[in-house]
Protein backbone atom coordinates (compact mmCIF):
# COMPACT_ATOMS: atom_id res chain seq x y z
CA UNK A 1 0.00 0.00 0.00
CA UNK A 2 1.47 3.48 -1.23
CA UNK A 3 1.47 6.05 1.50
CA UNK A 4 0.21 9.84 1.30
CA UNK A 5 2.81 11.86 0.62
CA UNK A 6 1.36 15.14 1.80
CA UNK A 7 -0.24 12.93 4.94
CA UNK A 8 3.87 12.40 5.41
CA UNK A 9 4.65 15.63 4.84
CA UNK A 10 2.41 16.35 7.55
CA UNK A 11 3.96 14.30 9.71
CA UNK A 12 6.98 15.37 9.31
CA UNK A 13 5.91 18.94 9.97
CA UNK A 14 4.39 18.16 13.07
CA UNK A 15 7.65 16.29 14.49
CA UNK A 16 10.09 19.04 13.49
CA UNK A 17 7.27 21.28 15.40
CA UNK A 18 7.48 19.60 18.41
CA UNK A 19 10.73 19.13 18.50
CA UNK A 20 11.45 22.81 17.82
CA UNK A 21 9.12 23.99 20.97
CA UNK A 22 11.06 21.41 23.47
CA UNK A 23 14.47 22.72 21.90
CA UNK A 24 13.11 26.15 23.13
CA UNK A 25 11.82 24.99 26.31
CA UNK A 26 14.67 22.92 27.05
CA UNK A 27 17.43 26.00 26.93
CA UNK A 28 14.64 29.15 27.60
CA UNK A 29 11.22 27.65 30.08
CA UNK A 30 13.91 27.32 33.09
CA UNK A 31 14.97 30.67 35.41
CA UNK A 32 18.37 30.78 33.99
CA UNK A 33 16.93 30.41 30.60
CA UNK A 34 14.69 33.47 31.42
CA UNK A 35 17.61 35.33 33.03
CA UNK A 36 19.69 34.59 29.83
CA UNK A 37 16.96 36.49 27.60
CA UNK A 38 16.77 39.47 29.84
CA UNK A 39 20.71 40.11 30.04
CA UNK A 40 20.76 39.71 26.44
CA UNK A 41 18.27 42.30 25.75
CA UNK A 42 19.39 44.95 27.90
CA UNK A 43 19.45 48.59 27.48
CA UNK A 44 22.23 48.89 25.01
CA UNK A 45 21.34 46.61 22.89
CA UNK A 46 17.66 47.59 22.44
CA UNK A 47 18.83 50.93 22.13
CA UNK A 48 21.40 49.72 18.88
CA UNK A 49 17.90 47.80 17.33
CA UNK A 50 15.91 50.48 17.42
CA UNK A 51 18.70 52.87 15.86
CA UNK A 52 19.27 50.03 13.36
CA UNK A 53 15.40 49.45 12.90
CA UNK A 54 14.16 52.67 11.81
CA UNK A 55 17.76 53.90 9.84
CA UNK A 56 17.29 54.43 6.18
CA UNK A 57 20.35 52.16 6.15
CA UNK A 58 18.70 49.53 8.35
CA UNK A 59 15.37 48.71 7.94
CA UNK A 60 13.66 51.41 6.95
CA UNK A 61 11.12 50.89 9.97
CA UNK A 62 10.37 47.41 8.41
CA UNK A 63 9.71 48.77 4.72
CA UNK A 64 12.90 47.55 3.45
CA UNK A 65 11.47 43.91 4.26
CA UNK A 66 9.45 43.79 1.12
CA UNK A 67 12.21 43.87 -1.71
CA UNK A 68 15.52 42.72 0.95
CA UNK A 69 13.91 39.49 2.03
CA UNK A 70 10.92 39.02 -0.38
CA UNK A 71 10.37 35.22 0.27
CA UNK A 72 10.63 35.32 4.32
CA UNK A 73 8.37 38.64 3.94
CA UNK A 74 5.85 36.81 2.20
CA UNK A 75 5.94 33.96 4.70
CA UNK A 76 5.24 36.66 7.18
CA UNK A 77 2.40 37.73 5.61
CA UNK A 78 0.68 34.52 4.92
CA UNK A 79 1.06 34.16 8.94
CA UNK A 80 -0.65 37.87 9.04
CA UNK A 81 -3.50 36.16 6.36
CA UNK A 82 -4.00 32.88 8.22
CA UNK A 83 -4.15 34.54 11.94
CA UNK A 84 -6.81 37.78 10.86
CA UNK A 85 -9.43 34.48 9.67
CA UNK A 86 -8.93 32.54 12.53
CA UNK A 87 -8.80 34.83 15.58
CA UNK A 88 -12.39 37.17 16.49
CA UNK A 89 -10.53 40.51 16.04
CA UNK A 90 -7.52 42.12 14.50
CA UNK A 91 -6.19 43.28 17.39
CA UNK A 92 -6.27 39.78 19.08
CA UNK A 93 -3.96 38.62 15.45
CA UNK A 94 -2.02 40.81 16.02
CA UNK A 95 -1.24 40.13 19.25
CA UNK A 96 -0.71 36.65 18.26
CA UNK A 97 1.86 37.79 15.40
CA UNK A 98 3.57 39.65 17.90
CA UNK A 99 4.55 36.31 20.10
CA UNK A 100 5.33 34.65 16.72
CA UNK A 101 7.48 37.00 15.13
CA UNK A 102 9.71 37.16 18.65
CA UNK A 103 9.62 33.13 19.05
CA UNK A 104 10.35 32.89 15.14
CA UNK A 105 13.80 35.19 15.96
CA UNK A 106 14.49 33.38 18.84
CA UNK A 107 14.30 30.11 16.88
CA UNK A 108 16.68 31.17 13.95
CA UNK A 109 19.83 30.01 15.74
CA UNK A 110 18.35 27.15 17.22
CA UNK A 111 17.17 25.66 13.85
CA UNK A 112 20.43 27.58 11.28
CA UNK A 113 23.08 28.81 13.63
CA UNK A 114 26.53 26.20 13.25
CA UNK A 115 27.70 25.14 16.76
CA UNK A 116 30.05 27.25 18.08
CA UNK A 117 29.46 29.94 15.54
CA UNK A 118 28.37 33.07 16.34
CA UNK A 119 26.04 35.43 14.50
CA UNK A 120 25.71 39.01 14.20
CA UNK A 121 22.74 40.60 13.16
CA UNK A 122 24.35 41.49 10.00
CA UNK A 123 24.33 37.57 9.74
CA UNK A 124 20.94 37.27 10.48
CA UNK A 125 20.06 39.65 7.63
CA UNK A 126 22.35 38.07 4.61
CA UNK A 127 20.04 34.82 5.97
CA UNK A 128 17.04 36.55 5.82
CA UNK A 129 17.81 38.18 2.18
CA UNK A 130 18.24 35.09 0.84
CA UNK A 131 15.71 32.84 2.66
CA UNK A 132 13.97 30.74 0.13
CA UNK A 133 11.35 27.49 0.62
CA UNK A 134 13.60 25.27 -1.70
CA UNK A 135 11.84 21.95 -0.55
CA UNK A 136 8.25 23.29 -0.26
CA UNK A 137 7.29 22.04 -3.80
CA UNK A 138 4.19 24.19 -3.10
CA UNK A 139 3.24 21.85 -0.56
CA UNK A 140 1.11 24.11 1.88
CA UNK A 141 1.88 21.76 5.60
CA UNK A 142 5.57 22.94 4.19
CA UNK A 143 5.67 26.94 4.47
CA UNK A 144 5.31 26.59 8.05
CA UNK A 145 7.05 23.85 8.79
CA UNK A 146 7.73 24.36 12.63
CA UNK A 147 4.44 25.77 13.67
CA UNK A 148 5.51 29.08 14.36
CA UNK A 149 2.64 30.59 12.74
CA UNK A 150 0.12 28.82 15.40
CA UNK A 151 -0.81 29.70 19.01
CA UNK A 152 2.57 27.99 20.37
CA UNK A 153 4.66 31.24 20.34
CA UNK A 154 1.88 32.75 22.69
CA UNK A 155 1.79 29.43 25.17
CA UNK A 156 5.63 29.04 25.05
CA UNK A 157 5.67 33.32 25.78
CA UNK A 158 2.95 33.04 28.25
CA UNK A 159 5.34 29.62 29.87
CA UNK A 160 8.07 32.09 30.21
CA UNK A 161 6.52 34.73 32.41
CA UNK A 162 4.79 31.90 34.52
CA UNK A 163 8.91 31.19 35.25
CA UNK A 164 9.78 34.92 35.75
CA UNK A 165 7.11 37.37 35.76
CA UNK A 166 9.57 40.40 35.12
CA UNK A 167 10.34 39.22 31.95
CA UNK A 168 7.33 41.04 31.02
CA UNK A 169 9.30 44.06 32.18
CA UNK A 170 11.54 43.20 29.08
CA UNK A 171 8.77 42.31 26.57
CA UNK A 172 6.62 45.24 27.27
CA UNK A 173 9.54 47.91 26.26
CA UNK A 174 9.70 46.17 23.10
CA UNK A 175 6.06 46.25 22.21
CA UNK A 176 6.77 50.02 23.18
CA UNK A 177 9.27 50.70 20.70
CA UNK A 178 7.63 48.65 17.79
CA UNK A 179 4.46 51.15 18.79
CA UNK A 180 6.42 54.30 18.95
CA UNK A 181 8.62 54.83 15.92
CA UNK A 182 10.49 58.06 16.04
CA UNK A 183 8.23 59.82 13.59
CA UNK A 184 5.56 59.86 12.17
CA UNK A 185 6.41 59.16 8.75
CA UNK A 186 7.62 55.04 10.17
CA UNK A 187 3.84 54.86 11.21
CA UNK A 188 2.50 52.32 8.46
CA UNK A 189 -0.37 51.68 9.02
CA UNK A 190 -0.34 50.96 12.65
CA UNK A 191 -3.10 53.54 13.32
CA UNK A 192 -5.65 50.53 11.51
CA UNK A 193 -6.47 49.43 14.46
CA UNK A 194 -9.56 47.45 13.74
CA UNK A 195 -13.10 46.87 14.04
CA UNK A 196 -14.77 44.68 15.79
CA UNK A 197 -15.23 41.16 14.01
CA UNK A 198 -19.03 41.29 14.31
CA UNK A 199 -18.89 44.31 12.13
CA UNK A 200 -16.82 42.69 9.19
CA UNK A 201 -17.41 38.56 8.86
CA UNK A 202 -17.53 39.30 5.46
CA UNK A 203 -13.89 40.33 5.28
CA UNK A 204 -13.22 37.19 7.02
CA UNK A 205 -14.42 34.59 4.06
CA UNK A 206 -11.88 32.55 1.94
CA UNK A 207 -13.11 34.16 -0.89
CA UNK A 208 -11.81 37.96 0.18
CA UNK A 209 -8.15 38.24 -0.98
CA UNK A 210 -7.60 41.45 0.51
CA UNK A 211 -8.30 41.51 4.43
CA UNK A 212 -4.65 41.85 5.21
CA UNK A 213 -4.62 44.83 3.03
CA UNK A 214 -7.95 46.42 5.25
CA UNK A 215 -5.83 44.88 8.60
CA UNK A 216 -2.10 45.64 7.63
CA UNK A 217 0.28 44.13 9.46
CA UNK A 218 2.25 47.28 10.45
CA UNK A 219 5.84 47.34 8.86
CA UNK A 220 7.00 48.00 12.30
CA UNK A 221 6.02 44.75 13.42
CA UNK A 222 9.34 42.97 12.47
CA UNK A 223 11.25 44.53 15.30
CA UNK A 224 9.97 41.60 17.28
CA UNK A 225 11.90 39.37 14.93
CA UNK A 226 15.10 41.10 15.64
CA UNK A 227 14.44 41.31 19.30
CA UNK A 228 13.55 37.49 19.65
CA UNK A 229 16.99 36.84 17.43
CA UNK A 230 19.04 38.94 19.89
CA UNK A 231 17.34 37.23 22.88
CA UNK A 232 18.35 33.82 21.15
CA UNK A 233 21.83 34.34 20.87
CA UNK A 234 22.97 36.68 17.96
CA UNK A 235 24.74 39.64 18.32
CA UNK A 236 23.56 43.55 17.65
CA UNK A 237 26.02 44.88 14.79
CA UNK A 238 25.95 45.17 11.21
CA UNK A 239 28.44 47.09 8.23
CA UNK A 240 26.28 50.01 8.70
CA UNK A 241 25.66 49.91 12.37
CA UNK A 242 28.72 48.77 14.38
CA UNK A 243 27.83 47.58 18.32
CA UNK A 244 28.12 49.03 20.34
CA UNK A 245 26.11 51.63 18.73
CA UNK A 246 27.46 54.83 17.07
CA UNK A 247 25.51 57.44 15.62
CA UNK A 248 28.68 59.04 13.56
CA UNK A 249 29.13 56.09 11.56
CA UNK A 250 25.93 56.34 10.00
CA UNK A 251 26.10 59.81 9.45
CA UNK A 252 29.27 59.88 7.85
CA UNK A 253 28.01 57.22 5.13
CA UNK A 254 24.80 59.53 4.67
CA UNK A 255 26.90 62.68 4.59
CA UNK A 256 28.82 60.84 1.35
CA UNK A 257 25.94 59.88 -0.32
CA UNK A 258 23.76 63.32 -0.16
């Protein structure tokens, strides 16, 4: 008897899931874990991603996502698509996308890092550039193969403030930068900030391509995927944006290219 490929495929996915989440809990759902988080994302280095984030030679507030790292941008938003139809508002998705975009960071050196190499974030970007599903064969249990665009990331965040409650200290000035860009102009679309779900089901039917476009996932959600990379081991610092962090650098390239 012939088995089901995509019922393998499946199964596969589900495995590399699992084992995924008890990597994380293994080395994070444990006090020193925890503690290990925090130290990495202190003051300094928040400060550099946020410097880095919004820079016109860093991310561009998230906009530079869309034509630097096309294919794990469009992963991204399928997560975005998939979460706005399943949870009962927008602001509950997005909530949800927050925890997955920090988990999916934090996961990147479990699942790509060598052992006993060390990443920068300027690392983390060339992977991120060049991300690409070369196995997926358009197989749709492939795109995600780890889960990280289910309700894990929220249990395995919620697990990690049952262990130290002042992580939440830590989390919370994150969700404060990604919601406070330094002007204006870096506000896309993050002033959408919903309706309730009994006043658009019809946005939520398989047949509406454009809900994400209504609900757009603001550009400066993907902080959270830097933050969660940091946290899981990779260090702040790129060509552009040395560590630890200085201003001057970037000026001088901007004052040769004006």
């Amino acid at each position: 008897m012939k088995s089901n490929p995509n019922e393998s495929d499946r199964l596969e996915s589900k495995e590399r899931s699992i084992d995924l989440n008890m990597n994380l809990e293994a080395r994070f759902a444990n006090s020193d874990g925890v503690g290990m988080l925090m130290e990495r994302l202190h003051p300094e280095a928040l400060q550099w991603l946020y410097h880095h984030f919004h820079c016109k030679r860093g991310c561009q507030g998230g906009i530079s996502f869309l034509t630097c790292a096309p294919i794990f941008d469009a992963r991204i938003d399928l997560w975005w698509r998939s979460m706005l139809k399943k949870c009962d508002h927008p602001l509950t998705a997005r909530m949800q996308m927050a925890a997955t975009l920090f988990v999916t960071g934090l996961s990147i050196p479990v699942l790509q890092v060598e052992e006993g190499r060390q990443w920068t974030v300027q690392d983390l970007e060339d992977y991120l550039f060049s991300y690409n599903h070369f196995n997926s064969w358009g197989r749709e249990c492939e795109l995600d193969p780890e889960g990280l665009g289910t309700r894990w990331p929220h249990h395995f965040l919620n697990t990690l403030q049952t262990v130290c409650p002042s992580i939440h200290l830590t989390l919370h000035a994150i969700r404060r930068m990604v919601e406070h860009p330094p002007t204006d102009n870096s506000l896309h679309g993050y002033g959408n900030m919903g309706k309730a779900a009994s006043q658009v089901t019809d946005l939520f039917s398989d047949d509406d391509p454009n809900i994400s476009e209504i609900f757009e996932l603001p550009a400066s959600m993907r902080m959270y995927l830097y933050a969660g990379a940091i946290a899981g081991g990779i260090i702040p610092g790129t060509l552009s944006h040395p560590y630890p962090d200085d201003h001057s650098t970037c000026h001088k390239h901007d004052s040769h290219t004006e």
